[in-house]
Protein backbone atom coordinates (compact mmCIF):
# COMPACT_ATOMS: atom_id res chain seq x y z
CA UNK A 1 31.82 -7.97 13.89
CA UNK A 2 28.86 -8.15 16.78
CA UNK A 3 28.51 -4.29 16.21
CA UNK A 4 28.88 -4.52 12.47
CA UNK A 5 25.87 -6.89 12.54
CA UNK A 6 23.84 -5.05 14.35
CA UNK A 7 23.93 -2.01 12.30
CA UNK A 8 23.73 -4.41 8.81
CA UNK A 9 19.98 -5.75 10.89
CA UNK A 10 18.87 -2.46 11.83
CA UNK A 11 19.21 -1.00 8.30
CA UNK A 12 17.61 -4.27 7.13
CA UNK A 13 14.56 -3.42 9.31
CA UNK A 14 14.57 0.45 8.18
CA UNK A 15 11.88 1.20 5.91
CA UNK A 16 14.75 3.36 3.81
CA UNK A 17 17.22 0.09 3.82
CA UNK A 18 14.27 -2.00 2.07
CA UNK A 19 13.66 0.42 -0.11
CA UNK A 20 17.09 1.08 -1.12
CA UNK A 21 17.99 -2.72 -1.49
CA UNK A 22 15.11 -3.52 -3.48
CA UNK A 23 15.61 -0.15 -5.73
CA UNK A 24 19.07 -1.31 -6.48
CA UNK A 25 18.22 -4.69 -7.11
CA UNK A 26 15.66 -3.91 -9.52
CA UNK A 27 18.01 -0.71 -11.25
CA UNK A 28 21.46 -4.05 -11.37
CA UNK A 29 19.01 -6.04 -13.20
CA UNK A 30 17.13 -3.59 -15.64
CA UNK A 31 21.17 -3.07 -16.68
CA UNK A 32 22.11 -6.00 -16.53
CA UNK A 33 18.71 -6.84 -19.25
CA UNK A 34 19.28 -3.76 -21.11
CA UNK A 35 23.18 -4.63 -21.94
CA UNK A 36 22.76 -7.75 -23.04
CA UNK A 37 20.23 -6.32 -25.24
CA UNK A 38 22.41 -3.12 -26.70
CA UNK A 39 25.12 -6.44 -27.20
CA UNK A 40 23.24 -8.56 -28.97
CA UNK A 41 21.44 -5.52 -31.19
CA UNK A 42 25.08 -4.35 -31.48
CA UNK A 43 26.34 -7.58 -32.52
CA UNK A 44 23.42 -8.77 -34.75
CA UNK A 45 24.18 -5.70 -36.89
CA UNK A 46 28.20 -6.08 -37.06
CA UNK A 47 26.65 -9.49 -38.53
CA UNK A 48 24.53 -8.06 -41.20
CA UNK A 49 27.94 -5.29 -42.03
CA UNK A 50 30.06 -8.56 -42.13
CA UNK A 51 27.27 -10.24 -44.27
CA UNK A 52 27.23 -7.54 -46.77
CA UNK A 53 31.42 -7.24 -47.16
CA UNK A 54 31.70 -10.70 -47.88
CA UNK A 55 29.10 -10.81 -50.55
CA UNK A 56 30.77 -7.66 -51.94
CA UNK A 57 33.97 -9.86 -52.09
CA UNK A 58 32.02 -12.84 -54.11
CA UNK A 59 30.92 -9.99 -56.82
CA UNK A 60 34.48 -9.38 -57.02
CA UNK A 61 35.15 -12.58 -57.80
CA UNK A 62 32.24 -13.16 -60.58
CA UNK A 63 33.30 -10.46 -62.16
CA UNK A 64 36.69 -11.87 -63.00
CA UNK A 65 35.15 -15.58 -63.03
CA UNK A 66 35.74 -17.22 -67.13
CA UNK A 67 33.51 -20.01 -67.68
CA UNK A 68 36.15 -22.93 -68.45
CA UNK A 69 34.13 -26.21 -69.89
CA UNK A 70 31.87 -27.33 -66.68
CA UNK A 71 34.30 -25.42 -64.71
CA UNK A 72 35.18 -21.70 -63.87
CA UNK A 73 38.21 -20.17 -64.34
CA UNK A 74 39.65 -17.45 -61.82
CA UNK A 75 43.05 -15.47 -62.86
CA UNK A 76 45.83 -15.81 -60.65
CA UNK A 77 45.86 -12.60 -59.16
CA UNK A 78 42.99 -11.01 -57.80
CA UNK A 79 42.03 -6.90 -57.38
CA UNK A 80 41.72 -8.07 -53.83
CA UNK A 81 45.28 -8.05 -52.18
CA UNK A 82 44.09 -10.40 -49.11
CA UNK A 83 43.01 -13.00 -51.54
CA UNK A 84 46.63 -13.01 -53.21
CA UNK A 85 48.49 -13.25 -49.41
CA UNK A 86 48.70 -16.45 -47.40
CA UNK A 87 47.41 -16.50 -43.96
CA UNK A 88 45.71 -12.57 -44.35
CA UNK A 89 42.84 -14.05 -42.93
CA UNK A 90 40.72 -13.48 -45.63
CA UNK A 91 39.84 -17.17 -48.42
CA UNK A 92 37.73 -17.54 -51.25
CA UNK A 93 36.45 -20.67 -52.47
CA UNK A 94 34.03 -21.78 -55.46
CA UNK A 95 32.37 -25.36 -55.47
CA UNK A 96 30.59 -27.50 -57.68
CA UNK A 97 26.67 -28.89 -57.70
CA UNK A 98 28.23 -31.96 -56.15
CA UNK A 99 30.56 -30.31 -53.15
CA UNK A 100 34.15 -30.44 -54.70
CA UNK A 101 36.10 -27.64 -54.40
CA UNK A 102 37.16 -26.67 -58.25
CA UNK A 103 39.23 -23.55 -57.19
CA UNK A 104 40.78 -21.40 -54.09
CA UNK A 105 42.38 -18.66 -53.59
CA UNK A 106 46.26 -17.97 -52.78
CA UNK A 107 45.48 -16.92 -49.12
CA UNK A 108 44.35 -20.70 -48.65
CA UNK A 109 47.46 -22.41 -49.53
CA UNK A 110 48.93 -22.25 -46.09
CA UNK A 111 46.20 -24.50 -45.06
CA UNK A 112 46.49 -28.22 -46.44
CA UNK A 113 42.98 -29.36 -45.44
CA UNK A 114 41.02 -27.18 -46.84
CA UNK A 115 39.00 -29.48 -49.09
CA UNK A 116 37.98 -31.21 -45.51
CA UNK A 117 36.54 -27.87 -44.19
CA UNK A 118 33.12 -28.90 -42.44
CA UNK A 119 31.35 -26.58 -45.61
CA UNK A 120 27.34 -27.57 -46.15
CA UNK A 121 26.51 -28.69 -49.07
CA UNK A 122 26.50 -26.91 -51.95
CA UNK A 123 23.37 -24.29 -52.35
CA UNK A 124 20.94 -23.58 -55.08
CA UNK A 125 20.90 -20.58 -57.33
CA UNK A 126 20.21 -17.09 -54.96
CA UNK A 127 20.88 -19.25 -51.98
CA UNK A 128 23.01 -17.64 -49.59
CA UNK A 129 23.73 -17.84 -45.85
CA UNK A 130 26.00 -16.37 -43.11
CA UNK A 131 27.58 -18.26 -40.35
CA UNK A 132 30.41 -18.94 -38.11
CA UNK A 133 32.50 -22.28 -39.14
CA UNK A 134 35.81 -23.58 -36.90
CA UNK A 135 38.85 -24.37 -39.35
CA UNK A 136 40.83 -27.31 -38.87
CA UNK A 137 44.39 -26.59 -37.14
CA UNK A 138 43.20 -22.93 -36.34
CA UNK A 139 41.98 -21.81 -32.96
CA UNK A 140 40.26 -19.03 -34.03
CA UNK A 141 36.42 -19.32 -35.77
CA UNK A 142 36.25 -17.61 -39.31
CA UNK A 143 32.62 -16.01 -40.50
CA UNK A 144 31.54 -17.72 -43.88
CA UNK A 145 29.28 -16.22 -46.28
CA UNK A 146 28.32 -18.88 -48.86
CA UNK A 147 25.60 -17.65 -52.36
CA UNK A 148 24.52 -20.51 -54.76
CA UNK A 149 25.29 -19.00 -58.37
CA UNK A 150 24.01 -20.49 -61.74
CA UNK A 151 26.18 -20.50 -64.92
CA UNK A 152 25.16 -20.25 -68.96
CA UNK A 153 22.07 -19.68 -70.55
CA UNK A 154 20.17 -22.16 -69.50
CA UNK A 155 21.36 -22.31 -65.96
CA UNK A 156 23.26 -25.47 -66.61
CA UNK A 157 26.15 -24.75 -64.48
CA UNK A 158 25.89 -24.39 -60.64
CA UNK A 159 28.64 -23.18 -58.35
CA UNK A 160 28.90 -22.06 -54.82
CA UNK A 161 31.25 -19.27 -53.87
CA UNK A 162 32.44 -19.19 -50.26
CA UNK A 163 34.04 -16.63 -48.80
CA UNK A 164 35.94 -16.81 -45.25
CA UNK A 165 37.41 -14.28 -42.83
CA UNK A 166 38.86 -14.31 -39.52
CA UNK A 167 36.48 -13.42 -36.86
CA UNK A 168 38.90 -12.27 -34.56
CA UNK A 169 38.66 -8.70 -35.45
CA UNK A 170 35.06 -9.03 -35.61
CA UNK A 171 35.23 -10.62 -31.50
CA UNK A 172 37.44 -7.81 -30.74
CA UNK A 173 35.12 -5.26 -31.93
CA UNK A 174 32.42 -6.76 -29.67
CA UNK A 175 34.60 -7.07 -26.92
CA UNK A 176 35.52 -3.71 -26.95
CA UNK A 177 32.16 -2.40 -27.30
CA UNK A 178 31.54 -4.67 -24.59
CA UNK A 179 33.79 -3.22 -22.31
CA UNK A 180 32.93 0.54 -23.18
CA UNK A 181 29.29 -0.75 -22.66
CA UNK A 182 29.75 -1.75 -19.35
CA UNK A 183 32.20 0.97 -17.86
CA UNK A 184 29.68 3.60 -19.02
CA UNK A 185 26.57 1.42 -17.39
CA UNK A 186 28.60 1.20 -14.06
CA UNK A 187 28.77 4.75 -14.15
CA UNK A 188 25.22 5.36 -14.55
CA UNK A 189 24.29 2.66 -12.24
CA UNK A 190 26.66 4.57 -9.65
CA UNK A 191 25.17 7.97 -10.38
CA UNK A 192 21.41 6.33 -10.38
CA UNK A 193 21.92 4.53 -7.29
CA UNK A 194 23.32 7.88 -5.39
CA UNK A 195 20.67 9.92 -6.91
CA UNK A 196 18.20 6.99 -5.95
CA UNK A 197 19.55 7.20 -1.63
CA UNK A 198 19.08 11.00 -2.30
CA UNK A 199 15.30 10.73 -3.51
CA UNK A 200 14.36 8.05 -0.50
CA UNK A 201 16.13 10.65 2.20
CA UNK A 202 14.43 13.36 0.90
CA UNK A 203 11.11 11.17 0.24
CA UNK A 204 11.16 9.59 3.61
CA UNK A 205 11.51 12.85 5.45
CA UNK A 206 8.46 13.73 6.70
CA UNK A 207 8.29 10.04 8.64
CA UNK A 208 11.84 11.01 10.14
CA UNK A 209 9.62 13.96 11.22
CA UNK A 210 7.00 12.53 12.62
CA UNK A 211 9.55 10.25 14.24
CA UNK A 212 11.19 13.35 15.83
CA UNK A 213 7.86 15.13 16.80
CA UNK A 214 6.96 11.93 19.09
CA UNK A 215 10.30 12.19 20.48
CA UNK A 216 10.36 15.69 21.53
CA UNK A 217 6.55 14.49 22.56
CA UNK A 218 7.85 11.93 24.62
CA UNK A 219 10.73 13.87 25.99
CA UNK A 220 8.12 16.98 27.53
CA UNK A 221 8.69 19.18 24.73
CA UNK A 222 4.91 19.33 23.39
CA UNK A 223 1.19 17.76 24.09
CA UNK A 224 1.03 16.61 20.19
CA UNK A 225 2.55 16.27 16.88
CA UNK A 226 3.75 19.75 16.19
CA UNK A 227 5.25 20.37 12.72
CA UNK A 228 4.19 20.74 8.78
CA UNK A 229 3.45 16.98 7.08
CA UNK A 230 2.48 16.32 3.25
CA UNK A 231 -1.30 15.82 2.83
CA UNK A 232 -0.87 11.49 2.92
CA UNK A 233 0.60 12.17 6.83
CA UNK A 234 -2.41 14.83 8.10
CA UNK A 235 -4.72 11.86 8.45
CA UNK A 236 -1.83 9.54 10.59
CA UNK A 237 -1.09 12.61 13.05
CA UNK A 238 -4.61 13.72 13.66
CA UNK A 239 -5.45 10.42 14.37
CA UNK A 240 -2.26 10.05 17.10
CA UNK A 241 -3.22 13.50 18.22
CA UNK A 242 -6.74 12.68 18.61
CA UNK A 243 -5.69 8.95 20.48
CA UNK A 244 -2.80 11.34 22.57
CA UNK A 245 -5.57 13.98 23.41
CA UNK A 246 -8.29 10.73 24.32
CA UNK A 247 -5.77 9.00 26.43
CA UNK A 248 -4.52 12.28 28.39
CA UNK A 249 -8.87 12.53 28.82
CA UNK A 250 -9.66 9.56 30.23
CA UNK A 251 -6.93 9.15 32.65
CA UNK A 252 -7.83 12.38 33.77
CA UNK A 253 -11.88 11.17 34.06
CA UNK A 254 -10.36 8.07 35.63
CA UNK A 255 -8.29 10.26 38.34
CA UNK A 256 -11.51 12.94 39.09
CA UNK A 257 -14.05 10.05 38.84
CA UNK A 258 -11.75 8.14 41.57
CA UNK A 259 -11.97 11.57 43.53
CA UNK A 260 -15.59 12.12 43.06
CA UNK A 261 -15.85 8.27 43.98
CA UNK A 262 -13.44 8.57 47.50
CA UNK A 263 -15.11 12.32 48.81
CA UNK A 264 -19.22 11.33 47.99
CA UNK A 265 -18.28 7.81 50.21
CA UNK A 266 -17.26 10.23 52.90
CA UNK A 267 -20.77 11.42 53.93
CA UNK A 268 -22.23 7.32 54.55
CA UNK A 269 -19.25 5.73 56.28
CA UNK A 270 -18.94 8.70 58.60
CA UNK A 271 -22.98 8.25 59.34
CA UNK A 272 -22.05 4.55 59.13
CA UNK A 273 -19.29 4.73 62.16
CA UNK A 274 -21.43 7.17 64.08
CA UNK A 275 -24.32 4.35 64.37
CA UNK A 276 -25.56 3.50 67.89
CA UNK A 277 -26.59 -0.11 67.50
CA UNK A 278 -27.09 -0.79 71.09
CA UNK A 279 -29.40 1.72 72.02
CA UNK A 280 -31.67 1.77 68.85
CA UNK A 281 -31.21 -1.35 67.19
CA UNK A 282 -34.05 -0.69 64.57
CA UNK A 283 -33.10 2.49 64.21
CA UNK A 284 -30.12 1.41 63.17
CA UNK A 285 -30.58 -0.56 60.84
CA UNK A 286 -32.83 1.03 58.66
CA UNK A 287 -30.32 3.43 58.88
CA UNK A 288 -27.70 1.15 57.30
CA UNK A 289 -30.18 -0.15 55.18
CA UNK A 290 -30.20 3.19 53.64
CA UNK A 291 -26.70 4.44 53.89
CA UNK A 292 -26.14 0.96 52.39
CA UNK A 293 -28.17 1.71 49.55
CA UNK A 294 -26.64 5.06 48.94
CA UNK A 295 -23.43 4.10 48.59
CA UNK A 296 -24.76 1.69 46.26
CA UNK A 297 -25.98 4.49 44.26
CA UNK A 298 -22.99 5.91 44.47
CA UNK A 299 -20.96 3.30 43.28
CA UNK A 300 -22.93 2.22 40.14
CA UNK A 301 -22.96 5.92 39.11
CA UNK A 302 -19.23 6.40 39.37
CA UNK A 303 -18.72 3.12 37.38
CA UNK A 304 -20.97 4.44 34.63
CA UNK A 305 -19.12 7.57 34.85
CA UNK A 306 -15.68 5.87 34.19
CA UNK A 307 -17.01 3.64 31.85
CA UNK A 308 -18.07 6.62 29.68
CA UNK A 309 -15.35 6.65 26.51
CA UNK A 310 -13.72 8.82 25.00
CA UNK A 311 -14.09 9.71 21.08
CA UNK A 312 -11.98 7.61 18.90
CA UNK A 313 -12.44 8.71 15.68
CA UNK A 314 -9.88 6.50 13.23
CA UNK A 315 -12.26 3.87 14.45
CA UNK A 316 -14.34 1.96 11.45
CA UNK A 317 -17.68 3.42 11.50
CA UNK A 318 -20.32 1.55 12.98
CA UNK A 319 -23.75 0.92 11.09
CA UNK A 320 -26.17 2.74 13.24
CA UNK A 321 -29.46 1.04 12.15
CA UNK A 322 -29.28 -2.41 12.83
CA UNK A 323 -27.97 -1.19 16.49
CA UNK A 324 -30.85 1.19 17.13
CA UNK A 325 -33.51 -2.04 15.80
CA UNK A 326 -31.57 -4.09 18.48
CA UNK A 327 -32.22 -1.62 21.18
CA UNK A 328 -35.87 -1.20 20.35
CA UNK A 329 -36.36 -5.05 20.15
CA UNK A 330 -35.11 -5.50 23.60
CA UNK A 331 -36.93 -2.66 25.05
CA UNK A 332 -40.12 -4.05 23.71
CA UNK A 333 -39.45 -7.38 25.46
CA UNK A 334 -38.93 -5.23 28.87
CA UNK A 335 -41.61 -3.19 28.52
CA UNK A 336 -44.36 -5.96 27.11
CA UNK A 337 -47.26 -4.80 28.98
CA UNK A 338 -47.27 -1.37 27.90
CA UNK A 339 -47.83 -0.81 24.00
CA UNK A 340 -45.36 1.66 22.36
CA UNK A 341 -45.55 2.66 18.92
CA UNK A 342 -41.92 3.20 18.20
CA UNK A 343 -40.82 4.73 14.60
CA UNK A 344 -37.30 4.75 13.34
CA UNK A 345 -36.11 6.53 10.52
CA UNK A 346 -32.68 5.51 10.15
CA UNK A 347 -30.95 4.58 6.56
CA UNK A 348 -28.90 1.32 6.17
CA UNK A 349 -26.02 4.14 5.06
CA UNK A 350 -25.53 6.15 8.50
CA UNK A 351 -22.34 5.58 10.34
CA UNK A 352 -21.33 6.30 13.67
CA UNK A 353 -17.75 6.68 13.58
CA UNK A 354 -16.24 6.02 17.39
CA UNK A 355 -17.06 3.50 20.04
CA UNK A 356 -19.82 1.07 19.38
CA UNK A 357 -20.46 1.15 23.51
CA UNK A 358 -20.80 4.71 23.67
CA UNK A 359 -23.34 4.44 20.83
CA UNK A 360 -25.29 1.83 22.41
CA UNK A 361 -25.40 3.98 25.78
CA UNK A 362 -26.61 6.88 24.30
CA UNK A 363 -29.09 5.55 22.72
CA UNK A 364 -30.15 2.72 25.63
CA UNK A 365 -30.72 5.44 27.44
CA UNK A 366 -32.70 8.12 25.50
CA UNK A 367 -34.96 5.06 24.34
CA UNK A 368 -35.74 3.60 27.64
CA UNK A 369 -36.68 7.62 28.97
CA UNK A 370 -38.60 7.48 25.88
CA UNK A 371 -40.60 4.07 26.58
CA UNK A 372 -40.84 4.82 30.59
CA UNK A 373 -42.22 8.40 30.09
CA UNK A 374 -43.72 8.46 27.05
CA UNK A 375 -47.34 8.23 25.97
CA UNK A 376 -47.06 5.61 23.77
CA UNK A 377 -45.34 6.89 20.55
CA UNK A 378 -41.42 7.33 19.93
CA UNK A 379 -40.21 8.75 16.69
CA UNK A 380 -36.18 8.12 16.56
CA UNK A 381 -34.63 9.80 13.56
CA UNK A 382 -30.87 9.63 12.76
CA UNK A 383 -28.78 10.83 9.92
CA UNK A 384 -25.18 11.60 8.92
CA UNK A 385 -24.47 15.46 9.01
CA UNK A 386 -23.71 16.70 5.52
CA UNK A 387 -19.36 15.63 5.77
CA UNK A 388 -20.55 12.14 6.50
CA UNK A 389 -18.66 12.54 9.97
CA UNK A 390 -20.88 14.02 12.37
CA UNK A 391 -24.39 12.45 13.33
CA UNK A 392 -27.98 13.65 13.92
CA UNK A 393 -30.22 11.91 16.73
CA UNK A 394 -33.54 13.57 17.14
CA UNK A 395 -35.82 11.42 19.74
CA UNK A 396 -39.90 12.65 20.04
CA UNK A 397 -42.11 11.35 22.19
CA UNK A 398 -46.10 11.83 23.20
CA UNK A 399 -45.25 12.28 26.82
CA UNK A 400 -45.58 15.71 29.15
CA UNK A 401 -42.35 16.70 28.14
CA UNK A 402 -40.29 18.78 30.56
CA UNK A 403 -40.12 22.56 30.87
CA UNK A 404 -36.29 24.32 30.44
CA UNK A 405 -35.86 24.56 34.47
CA UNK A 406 -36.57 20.62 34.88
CA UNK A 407 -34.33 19.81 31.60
CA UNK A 408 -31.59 21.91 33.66
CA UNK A 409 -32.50 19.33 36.70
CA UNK A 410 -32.62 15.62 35.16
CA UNK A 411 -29.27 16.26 33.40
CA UNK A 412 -27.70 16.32 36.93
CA UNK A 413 -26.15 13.54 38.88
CA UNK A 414 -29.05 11.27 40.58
CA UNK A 415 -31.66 13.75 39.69
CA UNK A 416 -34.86 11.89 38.50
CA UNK A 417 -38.16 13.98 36.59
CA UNK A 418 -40.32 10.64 38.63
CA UNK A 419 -39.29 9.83 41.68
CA UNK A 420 -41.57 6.87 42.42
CA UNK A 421 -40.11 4.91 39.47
CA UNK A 422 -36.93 2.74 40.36
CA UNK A 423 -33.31 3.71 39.14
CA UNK A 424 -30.55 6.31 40.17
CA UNK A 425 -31.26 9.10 37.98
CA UNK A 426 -27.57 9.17 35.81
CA UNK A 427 -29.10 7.95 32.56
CA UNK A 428 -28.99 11.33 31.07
CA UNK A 429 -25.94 12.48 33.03
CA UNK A 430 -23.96 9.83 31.11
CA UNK A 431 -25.51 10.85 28.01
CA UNK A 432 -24.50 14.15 28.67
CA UNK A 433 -20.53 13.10 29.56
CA UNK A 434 -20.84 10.84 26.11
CA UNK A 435 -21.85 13.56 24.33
CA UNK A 436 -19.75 16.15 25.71
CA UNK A 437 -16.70 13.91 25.58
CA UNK A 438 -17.13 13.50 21.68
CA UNK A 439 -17.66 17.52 21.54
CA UNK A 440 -21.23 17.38 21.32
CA UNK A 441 -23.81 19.27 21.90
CA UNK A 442 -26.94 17.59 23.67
CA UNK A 443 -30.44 20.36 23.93
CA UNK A 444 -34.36 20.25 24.09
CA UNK A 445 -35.69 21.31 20.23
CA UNK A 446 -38.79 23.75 20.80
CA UNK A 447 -41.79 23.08 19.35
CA UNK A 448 -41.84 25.22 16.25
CA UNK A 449 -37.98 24.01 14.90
CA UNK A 450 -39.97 20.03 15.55
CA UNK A 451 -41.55 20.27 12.19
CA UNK A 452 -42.76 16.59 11.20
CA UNK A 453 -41.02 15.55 14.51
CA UNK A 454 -43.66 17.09 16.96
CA UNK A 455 -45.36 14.44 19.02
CA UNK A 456 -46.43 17.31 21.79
CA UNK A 457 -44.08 15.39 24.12
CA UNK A 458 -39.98 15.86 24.58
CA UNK A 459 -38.10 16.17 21.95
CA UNK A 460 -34.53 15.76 21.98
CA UNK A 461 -31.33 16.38 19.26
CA UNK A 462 -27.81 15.10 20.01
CA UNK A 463 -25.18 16.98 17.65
CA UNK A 464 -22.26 14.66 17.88
């Protein structure tokens, strides 16, 4: 029972159980709805058959009907055999405007009360209804058909003929049709339902694929999602790809920048240990003073370094405008005392589509070069590439601008272009590792490609 449970919750919980459940819930009742409807449309027209045989049986009797004073007059035998037999389930009846019954025929006599049959009262001339009436002393209902007739020239003579039948051949009818209904629908439903569980496996195979590529990923077997999916699955396993491929990345960053971190600490602690503070106290000091502040260096560039994200591309993309404005407000604030003209040309529509923090370095960085070295005017422009995936960022400035061979220089680790100014020298390094970790491409623009964008100062483009 414990193991029979189990199973019954983990098909519960399948995405193919839920699917299947709620398929054949909705296919039991559509049947269920759709029988009672080919019933009752069955039945409402063995009703309007019945209708019309009775009537035929009430022109059978006006057309042997003799008008006898204010009475009518019906021979003793009539064409219609069932009217001449006693209990052949089949009466006729003919009443007066005021409800007696003036005459009925032979098939009636085996019941005593008939003139206390629950009839309506008597109807008007082309009057005529159908409906079910309950005999007294008989279990079984009879279908009435009752038409108002008028009599004589002037219409001075009104009857009502009734006719009755037993219903029970008209309930077995139903019944059976019932029955046939039914065993036919269960059939379907059967065949529907196993052509239904054969759609969902089929449908639901590609996820049972994808389900068995991250196995066999998990297990060794491949580095990503190997295998053909339908066009509505490309999107999900690029995306796990691309978070696989980003998390294999930075744990490999995390392990060399650990490395890098352990082997460039070497160099200070062993000039640290080697320090003869008896002999040369000064000496010594400022000598720890600067190892001290080396390994400082060190430290905070090897943070930055690790800090440095990966792409992540099925992020939401992240308005780049009101960022950028941020950025320039706040270097304004540090840089009060010199005026810089700063222009962005940025539209309210440009997305960056990965990490917000990676954004904000890049461009914390370029900016600030832009404000320490420029000559007082920074044109930022940024714009979506032409897919609406990739993104422009072109940053001008009036400065001196660097030559290729010290471009080659500032882009490595703790090399500065001034060396009296304060700071470590990584800015562009980790705008380099950003923009080669998102498959970027980072690069000087020459003059004559600067167009509207020359400032006679550096000029930078970042391809992400």
């Amino acid at each position: 029972m414990p193991r029979a449970r189990i199973s019954l919750s983990r098909w519960w919980h399948s995405l193919s159980g839920r699917l299947s459940l709620v398929a054949t819930l909705v296919l039991l009742v559509f049947l269920a709805v759709l029988s009672g409807v080919l019933e009752r449309a069955y039945r409402t027209s063995l009703d309007e058959a019945k209708a019309r045989e009775l009537q035929l049986h009430i022109y059978t009797l006006l057309a042997v009907a003799e008008p006898d004073g204010d009475t009518l007059h019906l021979p003793l035998n009539l064409p219609e055999q069932r009217f001449n037999q006693p209990d052949s389930g089949l009466i006729g009846a003919v009443m007066d405007a005021r409800g007696r019954v003036i005459w009925r025929s032979q098939s009636a006599l085996s019941l005593p009360n008939f003139s206390a049959l629950p009839l309506p009262l008597p109807l008007r001339q082309g009057q005529q209804v159908f409906a079910e009436v309950q005999l007294p002393d008989l279990d079984t209902p009879y279908t009435s058909f009752r038409q108002g007739i008028a009599w004589g020239l002037e219409n001075e003579l009104q009857f009502t003929f009734v006719i009755l039948e037993d219903a029970a051949p008209l309930y077995a009818q139903v019944n059976q049709f019932s029955g046939t209904l039914w065993r036919w629908l269960g059939i379907g439903a059967l065949a529907l339902i196993a052509v239904q569980l054969l759609v969902l496996r089929w449908g639901l195979a590609p996820l049972r694929e994808v389900a068995r590529a991250l196995k066999e990923m998990q297990q060794g077997g491949s580095d990503t999602l190997q295998g053909r999916f339908p066009r509505e699955l490309v999107p999900l396993t690029d995306n796990l790809n691309l978070l696989i491929e980003n998390e294999r990345r930075q744990r490999e960053k995390t392990r060399h920048t650990l490395g890098d971190l352990a082997h460039s600490l070497k160099t200070p602690l062993a000039v640290l240990k080697g320090l003869d503070t008896k002999t040369d106290p000064q000496s010594a000091q400022a000598a720890l003073a600067e190892q001290v502040q080396r390994m400082d260096s060190i430290i905070s560039y090897q943070l930055k370094r690790a800090v440095a994200t990966s792409p992540k591309s099925i992020l939401r993309g992240v308005k780049v405008q009101p960022l950028a404005e941020k950025i320039l407000s706040a270097l304004d604030k540090v840089y009060r005392g010199k005026s810089v003209d700063a222009e962005l040309l940025c539209d309210d529509s440009v997305l960056f589509y990965g990490d917000e923090g990676d954004l904000m370095e890049m461009l914390g960085n370029l900016l600030d070069n832009g404000y320490k070295y420029g000559g007082g005017r920074l044109l930022v422009k940024i714009e979506n590439t032409a897919d609406q995936r990739g993104l422009e960022i072109l940053v001008s400035d009036n400065g001196p601008g660097l030559s290729e061979t010290q471009w080659r220089q500032v882009v490595q680790r703790g090399v500065r272009a001034d060396q009296q100014q304060q700071g470590q020298g990584i800015g562009l390094a980790v705008v380099v590792d950003i923009v080669e970790s998102y498959h970027g491409k980072i690069a000087t623009v020459p003059p004559e490609e600067r167009g509207d964008a020359d400032l006679g100062g550096l000029s930078l483009r970042i391809s992400l």
